[in-house]
N, C-alpha and C. Protein backbone atom coordinates (compact mmCIF):
# COMPACT_ATOMS: atom_id res chain seq x y z
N UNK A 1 -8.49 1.68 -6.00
CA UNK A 1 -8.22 2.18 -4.66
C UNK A 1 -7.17 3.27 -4.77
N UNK A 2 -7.09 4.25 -4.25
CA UNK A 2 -6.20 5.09 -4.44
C UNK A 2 -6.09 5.52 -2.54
N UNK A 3 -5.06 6.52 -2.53
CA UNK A 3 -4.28 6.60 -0.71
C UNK A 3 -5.36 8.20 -1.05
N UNK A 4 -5.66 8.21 0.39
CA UNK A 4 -6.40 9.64 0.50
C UNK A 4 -5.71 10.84 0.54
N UNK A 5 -6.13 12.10 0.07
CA UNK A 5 -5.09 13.15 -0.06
C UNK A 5 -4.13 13.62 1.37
N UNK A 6 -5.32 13.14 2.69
CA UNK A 6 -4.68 13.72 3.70
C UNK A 6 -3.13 12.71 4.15
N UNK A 7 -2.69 11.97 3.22
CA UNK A 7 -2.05 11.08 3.89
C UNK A 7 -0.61 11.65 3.50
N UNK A 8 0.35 11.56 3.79
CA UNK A 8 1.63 12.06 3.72
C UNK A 8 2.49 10.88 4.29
N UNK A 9 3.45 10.77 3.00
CA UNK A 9 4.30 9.27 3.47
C UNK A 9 6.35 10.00 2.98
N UNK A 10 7.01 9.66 3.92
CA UNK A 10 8.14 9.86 3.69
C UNK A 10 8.87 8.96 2.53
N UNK A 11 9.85 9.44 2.47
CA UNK A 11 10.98 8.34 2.34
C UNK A 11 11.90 7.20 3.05
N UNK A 12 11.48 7.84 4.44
CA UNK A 12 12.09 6.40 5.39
C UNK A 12 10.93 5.50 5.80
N UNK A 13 9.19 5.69 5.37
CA UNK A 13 8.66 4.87 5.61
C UNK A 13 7.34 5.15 6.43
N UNK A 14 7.85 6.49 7.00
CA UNK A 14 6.77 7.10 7.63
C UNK A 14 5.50 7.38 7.15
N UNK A 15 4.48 6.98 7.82
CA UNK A 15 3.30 7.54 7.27
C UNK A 15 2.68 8.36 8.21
N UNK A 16 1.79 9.66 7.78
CA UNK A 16 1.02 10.58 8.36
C UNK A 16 -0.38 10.90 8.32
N UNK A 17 -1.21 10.21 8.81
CA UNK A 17 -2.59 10.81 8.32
C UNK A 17 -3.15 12.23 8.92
N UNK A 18 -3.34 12.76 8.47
CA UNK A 18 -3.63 14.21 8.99
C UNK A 18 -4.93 14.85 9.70
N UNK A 19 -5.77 13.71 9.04
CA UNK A 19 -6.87 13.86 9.35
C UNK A 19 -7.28 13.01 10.34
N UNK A 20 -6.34 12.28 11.19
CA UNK A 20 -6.90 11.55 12.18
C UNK A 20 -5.92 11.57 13.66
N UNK A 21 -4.49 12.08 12.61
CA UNK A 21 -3.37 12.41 13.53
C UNK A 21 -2.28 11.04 13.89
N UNK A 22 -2.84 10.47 13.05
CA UNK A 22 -2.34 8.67 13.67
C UNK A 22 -0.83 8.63 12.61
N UNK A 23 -0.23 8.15 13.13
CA UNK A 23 1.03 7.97 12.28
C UNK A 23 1.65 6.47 12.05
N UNK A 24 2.31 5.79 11.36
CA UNK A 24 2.88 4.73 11.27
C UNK A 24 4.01 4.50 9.99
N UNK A 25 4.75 3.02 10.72
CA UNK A 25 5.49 3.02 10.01
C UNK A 25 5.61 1.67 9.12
N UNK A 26 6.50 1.94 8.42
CA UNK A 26 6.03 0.66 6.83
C UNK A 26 7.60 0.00 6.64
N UNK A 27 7.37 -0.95 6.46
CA UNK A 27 8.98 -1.62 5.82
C UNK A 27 8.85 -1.35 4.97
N UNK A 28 10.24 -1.60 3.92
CA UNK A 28 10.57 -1.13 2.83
C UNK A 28 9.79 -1.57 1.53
N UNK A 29 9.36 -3.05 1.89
CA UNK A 29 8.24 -3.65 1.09
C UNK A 29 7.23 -2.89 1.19
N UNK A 30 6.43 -2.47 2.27
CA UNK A 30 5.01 -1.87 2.25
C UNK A 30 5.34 -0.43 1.51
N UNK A 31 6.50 0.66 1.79
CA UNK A 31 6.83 1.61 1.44
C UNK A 31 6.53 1.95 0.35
N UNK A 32 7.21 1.00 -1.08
CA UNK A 32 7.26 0.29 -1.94
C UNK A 32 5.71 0.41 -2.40
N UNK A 33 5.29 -0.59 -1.83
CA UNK A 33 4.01 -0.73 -2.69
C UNK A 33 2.54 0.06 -2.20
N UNK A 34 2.76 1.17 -0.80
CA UNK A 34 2.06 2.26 -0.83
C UNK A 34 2.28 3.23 -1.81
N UNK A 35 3.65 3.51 -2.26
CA UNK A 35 4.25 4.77 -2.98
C UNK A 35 3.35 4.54 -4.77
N UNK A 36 3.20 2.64 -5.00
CA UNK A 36 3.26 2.37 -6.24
C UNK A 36 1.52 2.46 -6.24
N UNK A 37 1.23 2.43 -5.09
CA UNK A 37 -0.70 2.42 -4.74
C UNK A 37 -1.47 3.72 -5.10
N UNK A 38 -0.41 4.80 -4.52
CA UNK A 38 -0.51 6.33 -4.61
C UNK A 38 -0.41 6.70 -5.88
N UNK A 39 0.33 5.73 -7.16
CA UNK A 39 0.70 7.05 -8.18
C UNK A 39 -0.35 6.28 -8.96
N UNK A 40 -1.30 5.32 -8.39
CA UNK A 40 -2.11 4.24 -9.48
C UNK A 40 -1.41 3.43 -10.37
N UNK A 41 -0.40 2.83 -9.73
CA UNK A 41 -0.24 1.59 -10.59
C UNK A 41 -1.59 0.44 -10.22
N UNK A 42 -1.42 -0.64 -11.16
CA UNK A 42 -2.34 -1.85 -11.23
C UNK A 42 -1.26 -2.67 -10.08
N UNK A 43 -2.62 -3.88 -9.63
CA UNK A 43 -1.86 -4.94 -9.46
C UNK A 43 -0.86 -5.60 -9.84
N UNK A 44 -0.78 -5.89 -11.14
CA UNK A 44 0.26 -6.32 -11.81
C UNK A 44 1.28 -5.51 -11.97
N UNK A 45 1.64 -4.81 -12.29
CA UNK A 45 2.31 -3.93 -12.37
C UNK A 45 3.42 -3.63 -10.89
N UNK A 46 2.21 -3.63 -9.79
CA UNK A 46 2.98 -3.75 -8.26
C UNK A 46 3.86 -5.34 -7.91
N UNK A 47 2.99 -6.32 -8.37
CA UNK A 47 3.41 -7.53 -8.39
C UNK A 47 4.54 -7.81 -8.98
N UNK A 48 5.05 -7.17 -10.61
CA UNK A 48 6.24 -7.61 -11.15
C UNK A 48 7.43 -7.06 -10.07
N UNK A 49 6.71 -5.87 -9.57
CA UNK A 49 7.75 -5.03 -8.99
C UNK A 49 8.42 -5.77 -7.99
N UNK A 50 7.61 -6.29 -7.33
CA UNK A 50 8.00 -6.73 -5.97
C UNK A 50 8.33 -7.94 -5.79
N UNK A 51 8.20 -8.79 -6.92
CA UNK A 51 8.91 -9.81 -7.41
C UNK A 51 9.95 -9.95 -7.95
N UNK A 52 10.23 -9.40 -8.63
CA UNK A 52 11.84 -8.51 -8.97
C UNK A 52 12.67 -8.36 -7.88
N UNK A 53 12.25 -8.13 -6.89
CA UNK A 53 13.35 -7.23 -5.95
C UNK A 53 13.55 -8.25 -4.68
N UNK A 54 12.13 -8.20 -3.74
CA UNK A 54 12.30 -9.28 -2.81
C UNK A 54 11.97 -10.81 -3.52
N UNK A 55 12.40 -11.29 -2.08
CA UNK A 55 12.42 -13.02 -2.38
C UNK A 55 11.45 -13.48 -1.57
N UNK A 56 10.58 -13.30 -2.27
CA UNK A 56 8.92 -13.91 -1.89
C UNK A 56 8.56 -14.45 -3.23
N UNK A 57 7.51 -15.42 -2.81
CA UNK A 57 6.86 -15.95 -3.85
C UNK A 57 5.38 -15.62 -4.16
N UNK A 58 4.66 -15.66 -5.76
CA UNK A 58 3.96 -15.17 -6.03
C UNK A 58 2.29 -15.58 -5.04
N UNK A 59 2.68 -16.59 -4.69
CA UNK A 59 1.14 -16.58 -3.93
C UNK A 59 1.17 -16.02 -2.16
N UNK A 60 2.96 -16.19 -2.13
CA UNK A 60 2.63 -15.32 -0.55
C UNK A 60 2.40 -13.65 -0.87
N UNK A 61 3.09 -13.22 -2.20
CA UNK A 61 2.26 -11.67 -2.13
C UNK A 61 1.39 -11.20 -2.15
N UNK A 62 0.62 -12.12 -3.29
CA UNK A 62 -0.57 -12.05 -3.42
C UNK A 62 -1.74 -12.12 -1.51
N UNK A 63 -1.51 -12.80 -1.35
CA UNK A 63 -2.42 -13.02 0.18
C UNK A 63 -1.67 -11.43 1.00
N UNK A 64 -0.35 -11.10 1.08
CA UNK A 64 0.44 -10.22 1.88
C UNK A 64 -0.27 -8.88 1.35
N UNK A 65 -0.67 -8.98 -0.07
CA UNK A 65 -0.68 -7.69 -0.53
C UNK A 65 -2.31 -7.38 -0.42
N UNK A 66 -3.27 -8.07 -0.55
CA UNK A 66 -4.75 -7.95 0.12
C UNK A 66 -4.52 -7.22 1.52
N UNK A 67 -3.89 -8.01 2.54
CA UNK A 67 -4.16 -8.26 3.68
C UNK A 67 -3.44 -6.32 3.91
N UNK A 68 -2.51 -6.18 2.89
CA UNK A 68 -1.96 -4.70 3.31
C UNK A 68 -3.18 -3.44 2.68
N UNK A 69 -3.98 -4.05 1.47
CA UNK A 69 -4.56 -3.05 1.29
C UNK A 69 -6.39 -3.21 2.68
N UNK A 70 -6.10 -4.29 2.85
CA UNK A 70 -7.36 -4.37 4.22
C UNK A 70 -6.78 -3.46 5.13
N UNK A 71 -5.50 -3.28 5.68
CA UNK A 71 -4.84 -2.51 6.48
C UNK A 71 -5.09 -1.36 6.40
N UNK A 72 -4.87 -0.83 4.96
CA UNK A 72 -4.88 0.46 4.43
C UNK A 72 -6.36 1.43 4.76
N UNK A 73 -7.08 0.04 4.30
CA UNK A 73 -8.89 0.51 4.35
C UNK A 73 -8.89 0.70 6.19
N UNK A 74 -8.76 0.06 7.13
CA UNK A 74 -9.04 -0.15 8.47
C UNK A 74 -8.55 1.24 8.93
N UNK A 75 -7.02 1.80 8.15
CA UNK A 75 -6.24 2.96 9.34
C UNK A 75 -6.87 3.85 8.42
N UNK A 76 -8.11 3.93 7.52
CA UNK A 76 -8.53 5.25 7.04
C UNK A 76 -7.48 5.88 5.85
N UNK A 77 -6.62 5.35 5.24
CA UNK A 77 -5.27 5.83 4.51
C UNK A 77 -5.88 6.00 3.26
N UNK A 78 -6.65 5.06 2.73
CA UNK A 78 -7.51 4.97 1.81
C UNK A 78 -9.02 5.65 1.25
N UNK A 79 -9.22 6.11 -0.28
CA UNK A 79 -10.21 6.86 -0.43
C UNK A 79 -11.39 6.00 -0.36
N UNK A 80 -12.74 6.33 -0.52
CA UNK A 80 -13.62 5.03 -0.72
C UNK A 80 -13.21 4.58 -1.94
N UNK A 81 -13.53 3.39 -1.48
CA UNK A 81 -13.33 2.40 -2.65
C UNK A 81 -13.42 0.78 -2.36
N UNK A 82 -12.83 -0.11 -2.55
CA UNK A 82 -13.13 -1.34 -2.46
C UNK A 82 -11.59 -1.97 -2.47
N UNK A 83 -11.04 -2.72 -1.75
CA UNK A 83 -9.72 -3.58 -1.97
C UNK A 83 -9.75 -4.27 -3.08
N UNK A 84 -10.52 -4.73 -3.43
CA UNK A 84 -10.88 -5.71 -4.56
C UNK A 84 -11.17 -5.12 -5.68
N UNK A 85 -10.23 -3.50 -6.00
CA UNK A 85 -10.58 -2.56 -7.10
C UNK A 85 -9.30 -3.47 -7.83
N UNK A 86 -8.29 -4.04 -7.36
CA UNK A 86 -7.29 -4.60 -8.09
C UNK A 86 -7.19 -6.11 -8.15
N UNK A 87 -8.66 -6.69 -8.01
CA UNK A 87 -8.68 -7.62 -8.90
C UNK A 87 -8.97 -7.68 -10.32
């Protein structure tokens, strides 16, 4: 899964889609693991991350982090592809 080119994301969290005009915003967790979605990291790779830092546990990310890339697919942020490219 990779973020589509039209998308433009700040540093405070902001996101921009350009191509639809819709904008939103991300906590520092989602921030985080859109920024790590965009440069193609793996699952794992996002997972150590975010286990490291916040205090969540590994099966609530796991469910949190689907449910954000279903998000991703729904607001169009995303190229085609499949959520389930990072299983």
């Amino acid at each position: 899964m990779q973020i589509s080119e039209e998308i433009k994301i700040s540093d405070n969290g902001f996101v921009f889609n350009s191509r639809t005009g819709e904008s939103f915003s991300l906590n520092p967790m989602g921030l985080e693991m859109i920024k790590m979605i965009a440069i193609d990291n793996g699952f794992d790779e996002i997972r150590e991350s975010i286990l490291e830092k916040y205090d969540v546990d590994e099966l609530a990310f796991e469910k949190d982090f689907y449910e954000f890339l279903a998000m991703l697919k729904h607001h169009q942020l995303t190229q085609q592809g499949n959520p389930l490219d990072f299983v």
